[in-house]
PDB file of N, CA and C in Angstrom:
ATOM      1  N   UNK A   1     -15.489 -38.046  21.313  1.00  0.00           N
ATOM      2  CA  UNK A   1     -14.988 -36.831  21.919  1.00  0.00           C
ATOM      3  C   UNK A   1     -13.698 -36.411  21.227  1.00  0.00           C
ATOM      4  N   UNK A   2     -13.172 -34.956  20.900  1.00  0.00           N
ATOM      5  CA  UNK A   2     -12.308 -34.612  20.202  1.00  0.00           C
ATOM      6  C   UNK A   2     -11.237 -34.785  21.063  1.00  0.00           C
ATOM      7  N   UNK A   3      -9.741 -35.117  20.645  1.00  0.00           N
ATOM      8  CA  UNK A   3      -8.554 -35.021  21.310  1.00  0.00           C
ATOM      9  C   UNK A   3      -7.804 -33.878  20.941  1.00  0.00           C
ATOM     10  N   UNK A   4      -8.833 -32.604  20.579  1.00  0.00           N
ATOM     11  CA  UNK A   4      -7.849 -31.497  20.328  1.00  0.00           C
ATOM     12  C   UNK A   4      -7.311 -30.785  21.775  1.00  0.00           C
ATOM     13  N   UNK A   5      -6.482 -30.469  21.691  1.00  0.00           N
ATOM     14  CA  UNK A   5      -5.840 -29.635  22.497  1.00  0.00           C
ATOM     15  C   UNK A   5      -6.003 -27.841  22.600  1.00  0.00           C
ATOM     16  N   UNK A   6      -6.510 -27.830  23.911  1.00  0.00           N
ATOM     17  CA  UNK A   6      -6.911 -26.208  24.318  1.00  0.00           C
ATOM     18  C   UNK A   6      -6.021 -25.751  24.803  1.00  0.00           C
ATOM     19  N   UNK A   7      -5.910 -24.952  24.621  1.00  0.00           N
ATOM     20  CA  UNK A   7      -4.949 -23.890  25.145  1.00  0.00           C
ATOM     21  C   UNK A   7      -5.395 -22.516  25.967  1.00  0.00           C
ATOM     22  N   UNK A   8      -4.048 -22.506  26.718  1.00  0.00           N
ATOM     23  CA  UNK A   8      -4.562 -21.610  28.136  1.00  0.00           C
ATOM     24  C   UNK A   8      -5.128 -20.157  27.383  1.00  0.00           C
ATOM     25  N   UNK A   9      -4.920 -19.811  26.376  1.00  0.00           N
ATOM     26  CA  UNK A   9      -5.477 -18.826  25.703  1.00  0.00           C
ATOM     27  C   UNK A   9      -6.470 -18.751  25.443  1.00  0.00           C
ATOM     28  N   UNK A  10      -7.075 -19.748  25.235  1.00  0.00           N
ATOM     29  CA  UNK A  10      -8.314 -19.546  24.252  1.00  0.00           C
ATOM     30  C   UNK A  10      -9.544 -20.509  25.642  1.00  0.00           C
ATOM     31  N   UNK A  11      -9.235 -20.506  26.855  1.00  0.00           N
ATOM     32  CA  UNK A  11      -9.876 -20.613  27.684  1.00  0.00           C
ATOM     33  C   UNK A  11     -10.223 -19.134  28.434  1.00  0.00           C
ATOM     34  N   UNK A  12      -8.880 -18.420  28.299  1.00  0.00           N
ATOM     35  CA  UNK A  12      -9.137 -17.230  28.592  1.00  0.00           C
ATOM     36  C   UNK A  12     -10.005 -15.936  27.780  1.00  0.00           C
ATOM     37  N   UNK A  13     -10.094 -16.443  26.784  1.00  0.00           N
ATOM     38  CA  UNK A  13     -10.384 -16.159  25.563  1.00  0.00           C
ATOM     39  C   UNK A  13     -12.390 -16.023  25.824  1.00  0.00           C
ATOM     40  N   UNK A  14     -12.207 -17.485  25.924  1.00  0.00           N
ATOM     41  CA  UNK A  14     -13.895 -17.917  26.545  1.00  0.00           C
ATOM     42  C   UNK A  14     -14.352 -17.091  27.344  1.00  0.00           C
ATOM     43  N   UNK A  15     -13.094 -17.307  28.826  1.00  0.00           N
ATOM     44  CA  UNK A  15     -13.588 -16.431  30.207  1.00  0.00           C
ATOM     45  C   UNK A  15     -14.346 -15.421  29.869  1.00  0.00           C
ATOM     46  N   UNK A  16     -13.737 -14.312  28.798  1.00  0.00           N
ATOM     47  CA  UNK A  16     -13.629 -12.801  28.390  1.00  0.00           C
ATOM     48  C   UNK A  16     -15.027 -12.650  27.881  1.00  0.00           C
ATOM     49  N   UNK A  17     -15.125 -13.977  26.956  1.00  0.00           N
ATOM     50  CA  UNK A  17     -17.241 -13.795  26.563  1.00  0.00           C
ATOM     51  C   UNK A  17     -17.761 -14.439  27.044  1.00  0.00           C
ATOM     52  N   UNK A  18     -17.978 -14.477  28.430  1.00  0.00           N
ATOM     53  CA  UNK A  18     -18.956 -15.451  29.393  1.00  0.00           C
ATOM     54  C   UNK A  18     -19.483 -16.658  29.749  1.00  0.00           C
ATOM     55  N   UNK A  19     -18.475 -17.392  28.487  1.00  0.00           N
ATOM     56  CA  UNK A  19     -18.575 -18.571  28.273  1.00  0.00           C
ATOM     57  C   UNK A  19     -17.150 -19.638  28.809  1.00  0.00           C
ATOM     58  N   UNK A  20     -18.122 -20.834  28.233  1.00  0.00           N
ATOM     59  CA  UNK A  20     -16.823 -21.790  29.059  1.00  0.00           C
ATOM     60  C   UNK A  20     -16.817 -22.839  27.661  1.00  0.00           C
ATOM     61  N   UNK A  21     -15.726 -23.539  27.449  1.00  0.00           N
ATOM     62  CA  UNK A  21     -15.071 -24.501  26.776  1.00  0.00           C
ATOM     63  C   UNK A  21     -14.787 -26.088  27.075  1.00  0.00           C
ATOM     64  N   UNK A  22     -15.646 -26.514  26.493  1.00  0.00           N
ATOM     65  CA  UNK A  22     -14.575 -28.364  26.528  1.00  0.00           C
ATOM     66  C   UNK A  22     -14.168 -28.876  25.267  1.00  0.00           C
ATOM     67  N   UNK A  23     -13.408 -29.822  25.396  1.00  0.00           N
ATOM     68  CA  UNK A  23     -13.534 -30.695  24.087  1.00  0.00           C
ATOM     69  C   UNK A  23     -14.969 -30.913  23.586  1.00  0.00           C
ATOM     70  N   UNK A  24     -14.821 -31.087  22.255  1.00  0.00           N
ATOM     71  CA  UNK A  24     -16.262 -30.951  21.729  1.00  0.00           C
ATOM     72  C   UNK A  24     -16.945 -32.680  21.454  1.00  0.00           C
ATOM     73  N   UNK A  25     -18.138 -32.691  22.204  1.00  0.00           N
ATOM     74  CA  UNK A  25     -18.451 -34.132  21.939  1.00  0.00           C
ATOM     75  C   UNK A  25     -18.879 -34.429  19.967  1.00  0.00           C
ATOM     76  N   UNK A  26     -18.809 -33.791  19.611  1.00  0.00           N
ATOM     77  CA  UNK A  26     -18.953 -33.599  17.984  1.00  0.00           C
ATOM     78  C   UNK A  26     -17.676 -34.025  17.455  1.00  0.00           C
ATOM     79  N   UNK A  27     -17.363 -35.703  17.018  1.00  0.00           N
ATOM     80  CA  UNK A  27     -15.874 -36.096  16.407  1.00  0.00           C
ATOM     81  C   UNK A  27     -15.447 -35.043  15.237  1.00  0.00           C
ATOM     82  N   UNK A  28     -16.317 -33.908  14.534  1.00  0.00           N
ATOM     83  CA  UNK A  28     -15.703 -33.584  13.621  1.00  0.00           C
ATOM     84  C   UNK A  28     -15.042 -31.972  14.087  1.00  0.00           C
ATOM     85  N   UNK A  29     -15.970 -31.417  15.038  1.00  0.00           N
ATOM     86  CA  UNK A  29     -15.193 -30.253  16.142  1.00  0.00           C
ATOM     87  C   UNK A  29     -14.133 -30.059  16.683  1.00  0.00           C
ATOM     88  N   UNK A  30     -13.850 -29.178  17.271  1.00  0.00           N
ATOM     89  CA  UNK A  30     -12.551 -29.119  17.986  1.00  0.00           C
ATOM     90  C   UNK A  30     -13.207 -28.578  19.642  1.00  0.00           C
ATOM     91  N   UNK A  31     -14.552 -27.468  19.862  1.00  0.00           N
ATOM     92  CA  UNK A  31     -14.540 -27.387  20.742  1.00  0.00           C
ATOM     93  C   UNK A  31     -16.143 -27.320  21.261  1.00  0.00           C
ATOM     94  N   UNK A  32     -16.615 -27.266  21.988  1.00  0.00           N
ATOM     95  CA  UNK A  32     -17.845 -27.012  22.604  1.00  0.00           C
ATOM     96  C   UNK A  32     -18.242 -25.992  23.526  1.00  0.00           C
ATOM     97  N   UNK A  33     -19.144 -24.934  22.953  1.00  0.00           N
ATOM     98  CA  UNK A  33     -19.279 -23.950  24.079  1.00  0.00           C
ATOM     99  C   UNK A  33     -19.956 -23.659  24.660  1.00  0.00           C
ATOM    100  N   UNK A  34     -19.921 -23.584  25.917  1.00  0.00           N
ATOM    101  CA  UNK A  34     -21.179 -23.185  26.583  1.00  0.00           C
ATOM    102  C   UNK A  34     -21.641 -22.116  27.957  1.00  0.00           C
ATOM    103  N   UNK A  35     -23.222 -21.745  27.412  1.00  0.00           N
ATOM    104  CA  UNK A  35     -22.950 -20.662  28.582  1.00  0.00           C
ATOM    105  C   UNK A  35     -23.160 -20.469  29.949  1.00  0.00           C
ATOM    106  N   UNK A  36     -23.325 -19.679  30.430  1.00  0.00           N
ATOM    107  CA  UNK A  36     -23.372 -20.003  32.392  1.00  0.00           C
ATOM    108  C   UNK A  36     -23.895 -20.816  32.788  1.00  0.00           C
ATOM    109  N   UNK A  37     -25.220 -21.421  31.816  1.00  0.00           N
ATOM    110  CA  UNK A  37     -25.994 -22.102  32.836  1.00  0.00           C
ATOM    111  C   UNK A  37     -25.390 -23.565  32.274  1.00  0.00           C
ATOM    112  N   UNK A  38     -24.313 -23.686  31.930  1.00  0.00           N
ATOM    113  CA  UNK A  38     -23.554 -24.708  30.813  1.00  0.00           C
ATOM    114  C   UNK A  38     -24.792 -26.070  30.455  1.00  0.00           C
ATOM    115  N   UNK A  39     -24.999 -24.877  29.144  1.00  0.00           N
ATOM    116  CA  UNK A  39     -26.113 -24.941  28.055  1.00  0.00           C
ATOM    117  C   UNK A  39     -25.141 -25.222  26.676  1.00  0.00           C
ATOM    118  N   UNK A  40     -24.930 -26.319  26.401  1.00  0.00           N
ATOM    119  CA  UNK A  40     -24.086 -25.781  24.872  1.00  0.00           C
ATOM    120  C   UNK A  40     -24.756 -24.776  23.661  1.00  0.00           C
ATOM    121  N   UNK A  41     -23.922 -24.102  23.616  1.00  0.00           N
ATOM    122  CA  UNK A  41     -24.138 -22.852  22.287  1.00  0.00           C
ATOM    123  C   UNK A  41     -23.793 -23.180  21.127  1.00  0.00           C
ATOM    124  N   UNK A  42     -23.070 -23.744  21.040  1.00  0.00           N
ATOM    125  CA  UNK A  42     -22.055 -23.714  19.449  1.00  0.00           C
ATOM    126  C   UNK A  42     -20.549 -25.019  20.091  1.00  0.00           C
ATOM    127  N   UNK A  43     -20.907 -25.803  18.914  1.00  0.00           N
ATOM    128  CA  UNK A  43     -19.741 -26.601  18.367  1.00  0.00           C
ATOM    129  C   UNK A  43     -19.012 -25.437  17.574  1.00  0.00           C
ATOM    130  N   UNK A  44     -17.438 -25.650  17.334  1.00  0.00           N
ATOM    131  CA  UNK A  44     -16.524 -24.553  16.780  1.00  0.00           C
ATOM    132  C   UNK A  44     -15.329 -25.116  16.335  1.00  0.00           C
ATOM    133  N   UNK A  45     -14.951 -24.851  14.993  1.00  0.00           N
ATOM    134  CA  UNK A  45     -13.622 -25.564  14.996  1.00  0.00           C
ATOM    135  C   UNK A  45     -13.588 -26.647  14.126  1.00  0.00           C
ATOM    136  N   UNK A  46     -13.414 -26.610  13.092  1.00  0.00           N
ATOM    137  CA  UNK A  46     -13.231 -27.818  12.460  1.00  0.00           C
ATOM    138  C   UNK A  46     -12.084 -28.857  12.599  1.00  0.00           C
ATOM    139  N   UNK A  47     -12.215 -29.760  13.178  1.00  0.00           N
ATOM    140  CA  UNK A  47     -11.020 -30.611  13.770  1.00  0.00           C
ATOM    141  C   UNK A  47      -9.872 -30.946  12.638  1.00  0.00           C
ATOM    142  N   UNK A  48      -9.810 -31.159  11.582  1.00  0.00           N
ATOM    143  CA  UNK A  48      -9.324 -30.917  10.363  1.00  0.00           C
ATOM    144  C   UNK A  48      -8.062 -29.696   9.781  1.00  0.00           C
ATOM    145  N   UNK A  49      -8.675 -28.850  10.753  1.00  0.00           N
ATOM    146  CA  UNK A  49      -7.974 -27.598  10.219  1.00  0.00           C
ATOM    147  C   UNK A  49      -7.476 -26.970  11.562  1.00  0.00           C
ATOM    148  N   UNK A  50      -5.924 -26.289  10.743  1.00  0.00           N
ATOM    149  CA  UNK A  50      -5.450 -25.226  12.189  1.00  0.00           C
ATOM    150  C   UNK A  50      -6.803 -24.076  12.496  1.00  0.00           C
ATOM    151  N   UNK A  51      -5.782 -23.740  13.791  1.00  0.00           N
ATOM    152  CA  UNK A  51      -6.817 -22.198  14.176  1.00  0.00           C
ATOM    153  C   UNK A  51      -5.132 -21.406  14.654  1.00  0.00           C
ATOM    154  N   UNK A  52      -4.678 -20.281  14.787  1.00  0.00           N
ATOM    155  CA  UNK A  52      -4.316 -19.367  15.515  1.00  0.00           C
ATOM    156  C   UNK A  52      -3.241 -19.797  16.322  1.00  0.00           C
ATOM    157  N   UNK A  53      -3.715 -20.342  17.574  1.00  0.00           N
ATOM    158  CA  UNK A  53      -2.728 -20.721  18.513  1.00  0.00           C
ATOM    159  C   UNK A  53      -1.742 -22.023  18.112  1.00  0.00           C
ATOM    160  N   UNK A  54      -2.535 -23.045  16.933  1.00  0.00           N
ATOM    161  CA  UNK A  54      -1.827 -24.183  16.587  1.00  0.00           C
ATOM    162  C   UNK A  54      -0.901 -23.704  15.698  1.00  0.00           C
ATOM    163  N   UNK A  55      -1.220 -22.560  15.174  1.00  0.00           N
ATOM    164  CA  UNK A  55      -0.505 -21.863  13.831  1.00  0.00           C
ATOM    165  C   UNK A  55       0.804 -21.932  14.406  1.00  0.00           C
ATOM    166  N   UNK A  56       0.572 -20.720  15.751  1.00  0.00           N
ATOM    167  CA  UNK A  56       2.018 -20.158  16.300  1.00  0.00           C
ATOM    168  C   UNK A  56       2.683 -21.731  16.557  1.00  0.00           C
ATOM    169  N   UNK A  57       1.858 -22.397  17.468  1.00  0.00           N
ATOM    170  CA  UNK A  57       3.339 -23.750  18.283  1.00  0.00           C
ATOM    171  C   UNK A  57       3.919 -24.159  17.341  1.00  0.00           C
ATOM    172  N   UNK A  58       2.896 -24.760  15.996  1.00  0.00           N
ATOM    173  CA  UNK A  58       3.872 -25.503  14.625  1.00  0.00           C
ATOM    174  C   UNK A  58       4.414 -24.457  13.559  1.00  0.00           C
ATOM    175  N   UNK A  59       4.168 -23.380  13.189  1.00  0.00           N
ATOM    176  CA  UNK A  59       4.531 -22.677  12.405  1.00  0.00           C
ATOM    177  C   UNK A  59       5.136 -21.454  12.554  1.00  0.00           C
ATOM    178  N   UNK A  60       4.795 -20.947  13.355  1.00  0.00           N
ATOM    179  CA  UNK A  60       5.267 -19.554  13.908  1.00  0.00           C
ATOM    180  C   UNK A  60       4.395 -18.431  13.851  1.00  0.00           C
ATOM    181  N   UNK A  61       4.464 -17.543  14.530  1.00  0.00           N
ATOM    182  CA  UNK A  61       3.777 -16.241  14.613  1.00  0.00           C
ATOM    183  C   UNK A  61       3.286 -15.452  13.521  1.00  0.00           C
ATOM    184  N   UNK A  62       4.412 -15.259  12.146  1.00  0.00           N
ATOM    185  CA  UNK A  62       4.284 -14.903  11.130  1.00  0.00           C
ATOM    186  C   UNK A  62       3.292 -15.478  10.406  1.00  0.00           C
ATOM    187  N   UNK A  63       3.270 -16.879  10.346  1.00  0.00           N
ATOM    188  CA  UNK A  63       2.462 -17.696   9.602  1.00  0.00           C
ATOM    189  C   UNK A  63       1.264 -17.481  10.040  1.00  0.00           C
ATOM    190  N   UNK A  64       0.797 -17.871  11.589  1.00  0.00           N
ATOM    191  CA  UNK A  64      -0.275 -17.898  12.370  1.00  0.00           C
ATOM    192  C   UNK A  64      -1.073 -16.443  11.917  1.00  0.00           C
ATOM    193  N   UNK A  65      -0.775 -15.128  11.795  1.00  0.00           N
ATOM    194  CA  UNK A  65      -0.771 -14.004  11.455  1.00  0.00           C
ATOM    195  C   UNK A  65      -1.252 -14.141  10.126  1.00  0.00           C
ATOM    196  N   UNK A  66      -0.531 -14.612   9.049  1.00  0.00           N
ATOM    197  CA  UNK A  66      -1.183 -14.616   7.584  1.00  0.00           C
ATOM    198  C   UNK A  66      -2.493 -15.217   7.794  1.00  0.00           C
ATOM    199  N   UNK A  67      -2.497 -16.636   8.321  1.00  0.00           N
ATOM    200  CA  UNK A  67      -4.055 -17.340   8.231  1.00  0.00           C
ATOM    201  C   UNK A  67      -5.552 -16.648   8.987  1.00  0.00           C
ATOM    202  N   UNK A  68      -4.318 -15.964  10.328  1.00  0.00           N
ATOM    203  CA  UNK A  68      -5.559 -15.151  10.608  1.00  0.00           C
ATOM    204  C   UNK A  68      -6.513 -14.580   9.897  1.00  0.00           C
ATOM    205  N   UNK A  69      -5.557 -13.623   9.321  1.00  0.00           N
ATOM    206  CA  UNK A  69      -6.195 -12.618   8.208  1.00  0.00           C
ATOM    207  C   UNK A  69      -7.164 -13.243   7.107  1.00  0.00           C
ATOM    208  N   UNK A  70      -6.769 -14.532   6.897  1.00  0.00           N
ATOM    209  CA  UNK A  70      -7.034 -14.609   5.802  1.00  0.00           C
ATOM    210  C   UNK A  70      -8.643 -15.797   5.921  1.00  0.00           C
ATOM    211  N   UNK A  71      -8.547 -16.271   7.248  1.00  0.00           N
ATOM    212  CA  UNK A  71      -9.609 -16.621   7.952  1.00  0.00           C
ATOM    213  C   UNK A  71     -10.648 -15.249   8.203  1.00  0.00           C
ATOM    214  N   UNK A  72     -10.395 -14.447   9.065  1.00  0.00           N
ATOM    215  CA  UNK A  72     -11.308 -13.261   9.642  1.00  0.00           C
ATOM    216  C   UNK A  72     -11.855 -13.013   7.865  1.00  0.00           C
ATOM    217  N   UNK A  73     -11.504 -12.796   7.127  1.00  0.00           N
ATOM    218  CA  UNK A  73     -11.610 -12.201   5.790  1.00  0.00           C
ATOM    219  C   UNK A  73     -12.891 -13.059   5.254  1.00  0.00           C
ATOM    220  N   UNK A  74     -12.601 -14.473   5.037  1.00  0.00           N
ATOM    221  CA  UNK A  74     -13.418 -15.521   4.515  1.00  0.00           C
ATOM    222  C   UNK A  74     -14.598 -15.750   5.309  1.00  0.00           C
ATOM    223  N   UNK A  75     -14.835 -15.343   6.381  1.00  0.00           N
ATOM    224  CA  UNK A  75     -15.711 -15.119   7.483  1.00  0.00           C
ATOM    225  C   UNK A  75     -16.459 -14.052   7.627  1.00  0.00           C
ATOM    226  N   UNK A  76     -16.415 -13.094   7.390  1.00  0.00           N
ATOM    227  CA  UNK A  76     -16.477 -11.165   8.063  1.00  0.00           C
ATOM    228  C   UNK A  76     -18.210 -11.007   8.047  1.00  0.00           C
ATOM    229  N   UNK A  77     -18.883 -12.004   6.623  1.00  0.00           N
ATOM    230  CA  UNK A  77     -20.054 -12.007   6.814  1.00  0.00           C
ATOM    231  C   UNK A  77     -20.899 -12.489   8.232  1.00  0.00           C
ATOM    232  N   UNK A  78     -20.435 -13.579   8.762  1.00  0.00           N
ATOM    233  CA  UNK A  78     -21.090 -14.203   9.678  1.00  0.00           C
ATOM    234  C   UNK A  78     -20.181 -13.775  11.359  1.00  0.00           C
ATOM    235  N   UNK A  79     -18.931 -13.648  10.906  1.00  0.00           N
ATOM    236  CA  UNK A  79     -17.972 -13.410  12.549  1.00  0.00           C
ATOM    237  C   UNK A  79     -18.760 -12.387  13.049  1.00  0.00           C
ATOM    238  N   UNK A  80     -19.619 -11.390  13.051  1.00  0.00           N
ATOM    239  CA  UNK A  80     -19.948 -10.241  13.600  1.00  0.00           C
ATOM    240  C   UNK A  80     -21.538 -10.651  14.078  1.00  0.00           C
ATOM    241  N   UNK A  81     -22.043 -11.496  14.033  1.00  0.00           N
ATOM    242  CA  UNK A  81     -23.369 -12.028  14.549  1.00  0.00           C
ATOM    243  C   UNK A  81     -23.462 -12.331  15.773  1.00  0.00           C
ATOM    244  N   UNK A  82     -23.538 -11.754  17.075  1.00  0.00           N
ATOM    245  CA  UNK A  82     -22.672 -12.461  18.176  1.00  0.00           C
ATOM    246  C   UNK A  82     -23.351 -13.377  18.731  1.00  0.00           C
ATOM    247  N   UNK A  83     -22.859 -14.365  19.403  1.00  0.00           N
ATOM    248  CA  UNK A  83     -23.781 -15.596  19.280  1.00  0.00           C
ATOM    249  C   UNK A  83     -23.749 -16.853  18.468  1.00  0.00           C
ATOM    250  N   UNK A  84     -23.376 -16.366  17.437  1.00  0.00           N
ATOM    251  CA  UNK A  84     -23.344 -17.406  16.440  1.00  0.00           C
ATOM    252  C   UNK A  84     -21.758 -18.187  16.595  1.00  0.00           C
ATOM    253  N   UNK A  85     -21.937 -19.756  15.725  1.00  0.00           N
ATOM    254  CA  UNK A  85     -20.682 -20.452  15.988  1.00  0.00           C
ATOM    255  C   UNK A  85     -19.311 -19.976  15.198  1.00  0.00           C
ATOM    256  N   UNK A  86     -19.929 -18.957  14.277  1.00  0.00           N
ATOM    257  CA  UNK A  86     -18.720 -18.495  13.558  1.00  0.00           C
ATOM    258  C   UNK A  86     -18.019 -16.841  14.707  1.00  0.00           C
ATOM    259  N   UNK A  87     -18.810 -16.298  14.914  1.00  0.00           N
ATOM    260  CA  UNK A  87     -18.858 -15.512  16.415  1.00  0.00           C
ATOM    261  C   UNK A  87     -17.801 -15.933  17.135  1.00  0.00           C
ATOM    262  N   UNK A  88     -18.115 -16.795  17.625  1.00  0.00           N
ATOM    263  CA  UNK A  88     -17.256 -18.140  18.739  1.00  0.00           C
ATOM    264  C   UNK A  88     -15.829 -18.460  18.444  1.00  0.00           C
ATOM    265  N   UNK A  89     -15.884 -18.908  16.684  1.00  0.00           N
ATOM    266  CA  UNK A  89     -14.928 -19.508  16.384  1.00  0.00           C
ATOM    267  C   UNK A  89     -13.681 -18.322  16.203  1.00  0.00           C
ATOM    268  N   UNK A  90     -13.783 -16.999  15.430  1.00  0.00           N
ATOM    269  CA  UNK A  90     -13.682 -15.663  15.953  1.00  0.00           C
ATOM    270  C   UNK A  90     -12.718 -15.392  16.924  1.00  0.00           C
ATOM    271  N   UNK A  91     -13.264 -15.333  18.124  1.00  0.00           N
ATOM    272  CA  UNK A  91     -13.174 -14.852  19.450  1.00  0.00           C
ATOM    273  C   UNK A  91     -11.984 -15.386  19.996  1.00  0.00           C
ATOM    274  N   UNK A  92     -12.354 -17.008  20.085  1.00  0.00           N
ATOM    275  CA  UNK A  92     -11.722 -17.983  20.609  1.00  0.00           C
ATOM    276  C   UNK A  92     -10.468 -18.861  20.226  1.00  0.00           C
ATOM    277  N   UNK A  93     -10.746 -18.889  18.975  1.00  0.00           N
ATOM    278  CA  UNK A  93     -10.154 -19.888  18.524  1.00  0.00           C
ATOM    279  C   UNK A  93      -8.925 -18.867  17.335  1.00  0.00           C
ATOM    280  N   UNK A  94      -9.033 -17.174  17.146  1.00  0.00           N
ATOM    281  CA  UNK A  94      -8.256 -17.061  16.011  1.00  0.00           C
ATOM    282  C   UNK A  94      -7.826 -15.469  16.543  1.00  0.00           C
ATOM    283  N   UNK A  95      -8.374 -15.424  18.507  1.00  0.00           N
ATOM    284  CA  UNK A  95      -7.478 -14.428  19.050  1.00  0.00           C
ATOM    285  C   UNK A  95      -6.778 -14.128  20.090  1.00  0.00           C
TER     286      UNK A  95
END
């Protein structure tokens, strides 16, 4: 099970697309999502790497802001599929 840390954001984040969040039973994830009928959808998150909200606590806003961009960018093919774990990762994890 992952020991990443969620944040009240990106639970709210979930709320907003109908879904719900745990730690991800996938050691290499960061989160697990799933939907009403808590069905998992998508592992998300590479445990390895920042997302967004980790940006801001250790780096700051500015920084968190560059990677965004520069994440959404390296993505743009697949983030718009909705549904999908890059979708997810998107949503949740980089707004």
């Amino acid at each position: 099970m992952s020991t990443y840390k969620i944040y009240k954001a990106q639970f709210n984040n979930a709320k907003k697309l109908g879904v719900t969040i745990k730690p991800s039973e996938n050691k290499h994830k960061k989160l697990d999502v799933f939907d009403k009928d808590n069905k998992r959808i998508a592992s998300i998150g590479s445990i390895r790497y920042g997302d967004y909200h980790n940006f801001i606590e250790t780096k700051g806003k500015e920084f968190a802001e560059k990677r965004k961009a520069a994440y959404l960018a390296r993505h743009a093919k697949t983030l718009r599929i909705v549904g999908s774990p890059s979708y997810y990762a998107a949503k949740i994890l980089w707004n």
